[in-house]
PDB file of N, CA and C in Angstrom:
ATOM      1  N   UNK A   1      87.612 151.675 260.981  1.00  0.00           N
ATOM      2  CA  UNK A   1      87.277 151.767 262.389  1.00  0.00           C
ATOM      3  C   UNK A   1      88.561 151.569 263.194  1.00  0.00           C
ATOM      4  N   UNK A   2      88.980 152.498 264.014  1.00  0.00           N
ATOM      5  CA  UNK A   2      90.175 152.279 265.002  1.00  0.00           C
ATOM      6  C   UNK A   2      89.388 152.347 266.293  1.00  0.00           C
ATOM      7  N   UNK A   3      90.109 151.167 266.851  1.00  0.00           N
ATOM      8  CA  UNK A   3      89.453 151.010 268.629  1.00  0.00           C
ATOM      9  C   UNK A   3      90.996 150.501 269.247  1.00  0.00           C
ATOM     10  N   UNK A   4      91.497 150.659 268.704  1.00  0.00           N
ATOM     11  CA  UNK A   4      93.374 150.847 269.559  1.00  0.00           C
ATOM     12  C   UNK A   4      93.222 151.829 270.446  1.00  0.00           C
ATOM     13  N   UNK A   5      93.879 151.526 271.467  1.00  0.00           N
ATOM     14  CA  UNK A   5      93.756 152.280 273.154  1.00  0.00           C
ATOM     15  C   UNK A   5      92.415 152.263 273.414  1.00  0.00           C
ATOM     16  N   UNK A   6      91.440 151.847 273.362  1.00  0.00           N
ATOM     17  CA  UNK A   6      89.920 152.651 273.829  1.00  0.00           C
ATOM     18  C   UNK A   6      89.731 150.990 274.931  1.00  0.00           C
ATOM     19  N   UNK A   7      90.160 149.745 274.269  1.00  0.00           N
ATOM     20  CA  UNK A   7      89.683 148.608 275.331  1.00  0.00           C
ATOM     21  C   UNK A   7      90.679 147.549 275.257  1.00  0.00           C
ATOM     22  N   UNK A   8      91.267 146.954 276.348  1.00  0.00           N
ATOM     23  CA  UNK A   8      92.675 146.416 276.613  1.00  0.00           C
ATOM     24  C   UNK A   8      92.299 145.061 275.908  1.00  0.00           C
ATOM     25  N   UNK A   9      90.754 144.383 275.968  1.00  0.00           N
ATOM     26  CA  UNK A   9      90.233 143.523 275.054  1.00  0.00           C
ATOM     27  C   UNK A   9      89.199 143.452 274.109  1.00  0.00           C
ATOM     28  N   UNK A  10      89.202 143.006 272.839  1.00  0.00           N
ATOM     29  CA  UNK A  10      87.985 143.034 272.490  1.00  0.00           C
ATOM     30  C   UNK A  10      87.810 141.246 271.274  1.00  0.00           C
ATOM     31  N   UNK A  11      86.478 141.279 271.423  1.00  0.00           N
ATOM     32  CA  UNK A  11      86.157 139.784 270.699  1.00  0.00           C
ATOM     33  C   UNK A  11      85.546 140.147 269.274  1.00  0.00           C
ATOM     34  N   UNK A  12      85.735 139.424 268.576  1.00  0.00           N
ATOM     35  CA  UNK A  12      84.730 139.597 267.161  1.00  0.00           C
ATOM     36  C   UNK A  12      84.159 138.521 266.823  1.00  0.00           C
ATOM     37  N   UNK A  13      83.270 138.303 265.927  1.00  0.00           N
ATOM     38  CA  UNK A  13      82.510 137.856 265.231  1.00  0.00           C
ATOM     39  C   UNK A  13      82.457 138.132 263.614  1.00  0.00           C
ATOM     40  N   UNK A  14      83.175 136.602 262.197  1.00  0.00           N
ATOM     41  CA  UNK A  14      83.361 137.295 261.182  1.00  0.00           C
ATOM     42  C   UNK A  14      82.377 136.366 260.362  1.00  0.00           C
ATOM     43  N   UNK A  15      81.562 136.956 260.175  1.00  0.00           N
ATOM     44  CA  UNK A  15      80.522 135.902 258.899  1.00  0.00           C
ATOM     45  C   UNK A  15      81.411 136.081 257.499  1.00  0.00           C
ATOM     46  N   UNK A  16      81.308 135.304 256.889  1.00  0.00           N
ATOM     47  CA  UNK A  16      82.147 135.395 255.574  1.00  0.00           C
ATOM     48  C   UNK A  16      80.954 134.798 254.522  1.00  0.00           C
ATOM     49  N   UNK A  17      80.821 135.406 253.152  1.00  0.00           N
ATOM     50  CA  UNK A  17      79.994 135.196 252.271  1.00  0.00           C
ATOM     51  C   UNK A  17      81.012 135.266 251.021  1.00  0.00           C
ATOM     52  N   UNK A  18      80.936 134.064 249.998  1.00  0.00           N
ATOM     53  CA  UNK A  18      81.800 133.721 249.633  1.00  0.00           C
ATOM     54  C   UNK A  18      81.142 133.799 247.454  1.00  0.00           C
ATOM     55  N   UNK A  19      81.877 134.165 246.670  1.00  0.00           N
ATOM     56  CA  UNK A  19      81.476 134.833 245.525  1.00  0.00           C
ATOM     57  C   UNK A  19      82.414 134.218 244.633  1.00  0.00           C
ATOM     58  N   UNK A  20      81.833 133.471 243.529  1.00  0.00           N
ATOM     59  CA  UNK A  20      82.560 133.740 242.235  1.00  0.00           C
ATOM     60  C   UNK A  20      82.579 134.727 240.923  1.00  0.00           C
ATOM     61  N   UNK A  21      83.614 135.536 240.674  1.00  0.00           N
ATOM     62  CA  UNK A  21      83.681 136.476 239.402  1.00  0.00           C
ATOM     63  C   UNK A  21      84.604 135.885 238.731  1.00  0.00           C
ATOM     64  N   UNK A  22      83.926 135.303 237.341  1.00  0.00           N
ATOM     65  CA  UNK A  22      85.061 134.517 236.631  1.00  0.00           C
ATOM     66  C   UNK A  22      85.991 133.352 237.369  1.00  0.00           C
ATOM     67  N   UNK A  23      86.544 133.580 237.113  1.00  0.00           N
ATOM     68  CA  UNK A  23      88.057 132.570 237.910  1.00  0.00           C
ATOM     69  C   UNK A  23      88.374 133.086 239.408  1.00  0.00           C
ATOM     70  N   UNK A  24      87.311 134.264 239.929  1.00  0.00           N
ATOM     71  CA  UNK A  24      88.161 135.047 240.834  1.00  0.00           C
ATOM     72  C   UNK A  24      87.277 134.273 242.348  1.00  0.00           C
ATOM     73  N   UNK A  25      88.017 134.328 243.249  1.00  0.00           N
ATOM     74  CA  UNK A  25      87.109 133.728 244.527  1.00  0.00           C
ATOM     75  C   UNK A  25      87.330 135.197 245.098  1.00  0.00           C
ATOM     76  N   UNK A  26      86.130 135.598 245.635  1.00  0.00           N
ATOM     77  CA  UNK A  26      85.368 137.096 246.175  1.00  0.00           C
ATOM     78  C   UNK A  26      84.832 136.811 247.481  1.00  0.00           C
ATOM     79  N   UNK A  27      85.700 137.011 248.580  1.00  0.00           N
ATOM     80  CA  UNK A  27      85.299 136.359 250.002  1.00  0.00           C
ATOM     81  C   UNK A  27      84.744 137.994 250.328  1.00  0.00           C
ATOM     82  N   UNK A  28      83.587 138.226 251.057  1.00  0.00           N
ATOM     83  CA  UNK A  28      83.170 139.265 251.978  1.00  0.00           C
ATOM     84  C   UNK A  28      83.364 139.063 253.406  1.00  0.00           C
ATOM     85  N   UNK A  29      84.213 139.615 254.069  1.00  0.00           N
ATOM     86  CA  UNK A  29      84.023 139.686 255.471  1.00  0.00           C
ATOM     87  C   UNK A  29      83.392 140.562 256.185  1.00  0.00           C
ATOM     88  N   UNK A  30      81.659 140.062 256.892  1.00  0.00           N
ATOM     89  CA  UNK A  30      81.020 141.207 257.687  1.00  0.00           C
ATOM     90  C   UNK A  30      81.928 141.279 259.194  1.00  0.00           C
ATOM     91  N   UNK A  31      82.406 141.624 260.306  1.00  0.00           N
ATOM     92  CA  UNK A  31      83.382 141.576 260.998  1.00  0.00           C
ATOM     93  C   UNK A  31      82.499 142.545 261.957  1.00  0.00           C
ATOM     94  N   UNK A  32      81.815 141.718 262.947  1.00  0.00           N
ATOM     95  CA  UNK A  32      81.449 142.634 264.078  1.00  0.00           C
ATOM     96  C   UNK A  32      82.078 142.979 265.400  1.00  0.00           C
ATOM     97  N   UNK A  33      82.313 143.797 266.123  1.00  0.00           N
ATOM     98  CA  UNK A  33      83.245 143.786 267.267  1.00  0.00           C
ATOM     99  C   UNK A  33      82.755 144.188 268.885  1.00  0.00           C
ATOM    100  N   UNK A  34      82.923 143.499 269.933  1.00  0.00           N
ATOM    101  CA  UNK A  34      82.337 143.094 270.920  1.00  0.00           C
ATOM    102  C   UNK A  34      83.235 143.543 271.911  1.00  0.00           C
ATOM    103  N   UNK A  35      82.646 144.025 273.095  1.00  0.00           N
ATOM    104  CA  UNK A  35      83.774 144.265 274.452  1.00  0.00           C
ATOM    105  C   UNK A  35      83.380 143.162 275.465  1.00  0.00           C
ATOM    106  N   UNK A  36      82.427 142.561 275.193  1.00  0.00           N
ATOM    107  CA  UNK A  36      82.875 141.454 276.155  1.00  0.00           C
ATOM    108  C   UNK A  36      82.728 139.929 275.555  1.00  0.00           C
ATOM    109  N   UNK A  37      82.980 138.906 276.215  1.00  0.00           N
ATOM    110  CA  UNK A  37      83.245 138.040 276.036  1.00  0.00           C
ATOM    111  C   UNK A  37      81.949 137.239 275.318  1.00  0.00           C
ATOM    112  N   UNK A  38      80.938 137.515 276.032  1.00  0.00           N
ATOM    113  CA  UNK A  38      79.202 136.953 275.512  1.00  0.00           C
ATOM    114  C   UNK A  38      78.993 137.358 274.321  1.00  0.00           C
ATOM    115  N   UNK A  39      79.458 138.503 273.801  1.00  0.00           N
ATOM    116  CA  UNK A  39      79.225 138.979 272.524  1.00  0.00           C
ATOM    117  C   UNK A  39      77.456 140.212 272.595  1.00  0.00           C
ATOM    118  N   UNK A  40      77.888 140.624 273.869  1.00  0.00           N
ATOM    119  CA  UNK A  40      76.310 141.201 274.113  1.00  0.00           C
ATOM    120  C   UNK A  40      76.603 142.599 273.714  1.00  0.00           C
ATOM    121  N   UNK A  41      77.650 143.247 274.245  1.00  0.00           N
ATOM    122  CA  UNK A  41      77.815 144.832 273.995  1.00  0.00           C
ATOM    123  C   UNK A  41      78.831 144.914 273.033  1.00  0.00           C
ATOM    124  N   UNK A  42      78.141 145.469 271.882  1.00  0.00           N
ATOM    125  CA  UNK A  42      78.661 145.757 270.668  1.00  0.00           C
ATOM    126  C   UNK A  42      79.372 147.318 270.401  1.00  0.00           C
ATOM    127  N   UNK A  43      80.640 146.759 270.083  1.00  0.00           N
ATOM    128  CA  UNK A  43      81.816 148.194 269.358  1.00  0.00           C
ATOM    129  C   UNK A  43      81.208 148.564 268.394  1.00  0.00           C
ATOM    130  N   UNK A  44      81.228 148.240 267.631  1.00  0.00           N
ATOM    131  CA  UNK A  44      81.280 148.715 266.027  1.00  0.00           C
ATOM    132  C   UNK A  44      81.008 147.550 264.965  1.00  0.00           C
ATOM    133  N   UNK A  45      81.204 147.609 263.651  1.00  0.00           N
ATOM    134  CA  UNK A  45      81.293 146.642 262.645  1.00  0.00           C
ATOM    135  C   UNK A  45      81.274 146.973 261.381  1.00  0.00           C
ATOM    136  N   UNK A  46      82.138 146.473 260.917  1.00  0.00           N
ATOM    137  CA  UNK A  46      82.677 147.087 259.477  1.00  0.00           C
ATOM    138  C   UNK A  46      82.523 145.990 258.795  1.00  0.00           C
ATOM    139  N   UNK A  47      82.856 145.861 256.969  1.00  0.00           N
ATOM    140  CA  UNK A  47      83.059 144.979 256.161  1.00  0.00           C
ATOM    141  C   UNK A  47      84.286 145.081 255.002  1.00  0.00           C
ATOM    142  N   UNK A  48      84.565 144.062 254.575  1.00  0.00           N
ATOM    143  CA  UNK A  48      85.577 144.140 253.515  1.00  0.00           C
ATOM    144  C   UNK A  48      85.797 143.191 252.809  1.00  0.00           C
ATOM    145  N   UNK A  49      86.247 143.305 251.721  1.00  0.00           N
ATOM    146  CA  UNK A  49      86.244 142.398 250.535  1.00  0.00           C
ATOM    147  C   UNK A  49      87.671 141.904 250.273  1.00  0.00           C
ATOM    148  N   UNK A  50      88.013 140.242 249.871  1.00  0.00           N
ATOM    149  CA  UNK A  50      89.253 140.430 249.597  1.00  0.00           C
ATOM    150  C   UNK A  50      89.203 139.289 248.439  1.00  0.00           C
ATOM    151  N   UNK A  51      90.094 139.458 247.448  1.00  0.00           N
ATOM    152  CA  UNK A  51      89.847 138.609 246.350  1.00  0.00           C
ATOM    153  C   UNK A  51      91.363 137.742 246.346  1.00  0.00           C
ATOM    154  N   UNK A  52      90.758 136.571 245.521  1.00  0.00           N
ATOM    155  CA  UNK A  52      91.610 135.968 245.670  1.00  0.00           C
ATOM    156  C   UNK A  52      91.450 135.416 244.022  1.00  0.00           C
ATOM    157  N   UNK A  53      92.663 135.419 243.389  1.00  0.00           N
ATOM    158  CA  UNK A  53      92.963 134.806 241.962  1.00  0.00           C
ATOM    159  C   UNK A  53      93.406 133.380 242.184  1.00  0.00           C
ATOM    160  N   UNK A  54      94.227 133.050 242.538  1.00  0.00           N
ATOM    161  CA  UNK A  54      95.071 131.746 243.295  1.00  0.00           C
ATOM    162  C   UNK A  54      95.478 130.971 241.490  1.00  0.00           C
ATOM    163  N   UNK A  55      96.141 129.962 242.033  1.00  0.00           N
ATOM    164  CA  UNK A  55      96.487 129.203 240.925  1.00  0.00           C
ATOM    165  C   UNK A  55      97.959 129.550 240.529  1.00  0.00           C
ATOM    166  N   UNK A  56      98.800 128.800 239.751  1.00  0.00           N
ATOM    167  CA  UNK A  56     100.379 128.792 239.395  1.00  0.00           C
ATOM    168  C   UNK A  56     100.265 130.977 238.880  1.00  0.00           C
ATOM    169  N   UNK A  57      99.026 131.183 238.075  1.00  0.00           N
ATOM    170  CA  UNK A  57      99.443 132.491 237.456  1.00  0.00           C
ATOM    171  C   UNK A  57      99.642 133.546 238.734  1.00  0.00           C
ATOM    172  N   UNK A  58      99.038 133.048 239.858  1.00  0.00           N
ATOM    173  CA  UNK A  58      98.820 134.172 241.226  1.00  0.00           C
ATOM    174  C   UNK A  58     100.427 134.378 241.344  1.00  0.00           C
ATOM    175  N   UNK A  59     101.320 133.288 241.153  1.00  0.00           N
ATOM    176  CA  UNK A  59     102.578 133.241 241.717  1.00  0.00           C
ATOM    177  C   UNK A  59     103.931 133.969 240.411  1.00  0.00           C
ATOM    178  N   UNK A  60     103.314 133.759 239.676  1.00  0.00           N
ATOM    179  CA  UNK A  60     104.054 134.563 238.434  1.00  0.00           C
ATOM    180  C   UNK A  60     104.009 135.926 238.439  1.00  0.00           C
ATOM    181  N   UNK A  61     102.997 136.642 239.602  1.00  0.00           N
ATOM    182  CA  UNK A  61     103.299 138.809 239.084  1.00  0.00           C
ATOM    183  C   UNK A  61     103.807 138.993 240.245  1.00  0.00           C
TER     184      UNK A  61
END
């Protein structure tokens, strides 16, 4: 979703739901997006996943 140039501000809202696979921490971000401040009139809303390994081996590749 691109909303660059369309509104000089905008607010979000990110629920995060949080997952273990193996050793892996599996955060979901639902990420909703708002033009005003109340959170009443809604842009858009997307999601995305980001994983995280962590630990001394994260820092070794």
């Amino acid at each position: 979703m691109i909303i660059l140039g369309e509104y000089p501000v905008v607010y979000f809202k990110d629920r995060k739901e949080f997952k273990m696979a193996g050793a892996t921490l599996m955060t979901r971000h639902n990420v909703t997006i708002y033009e005003d401040k109340d959170r009443k009139k809604k842009i858009g809303s997307d999601s995305f996943i980001i994983t995280d390994k962590g630990g001394p081996k994260a820092a070794d590749k």
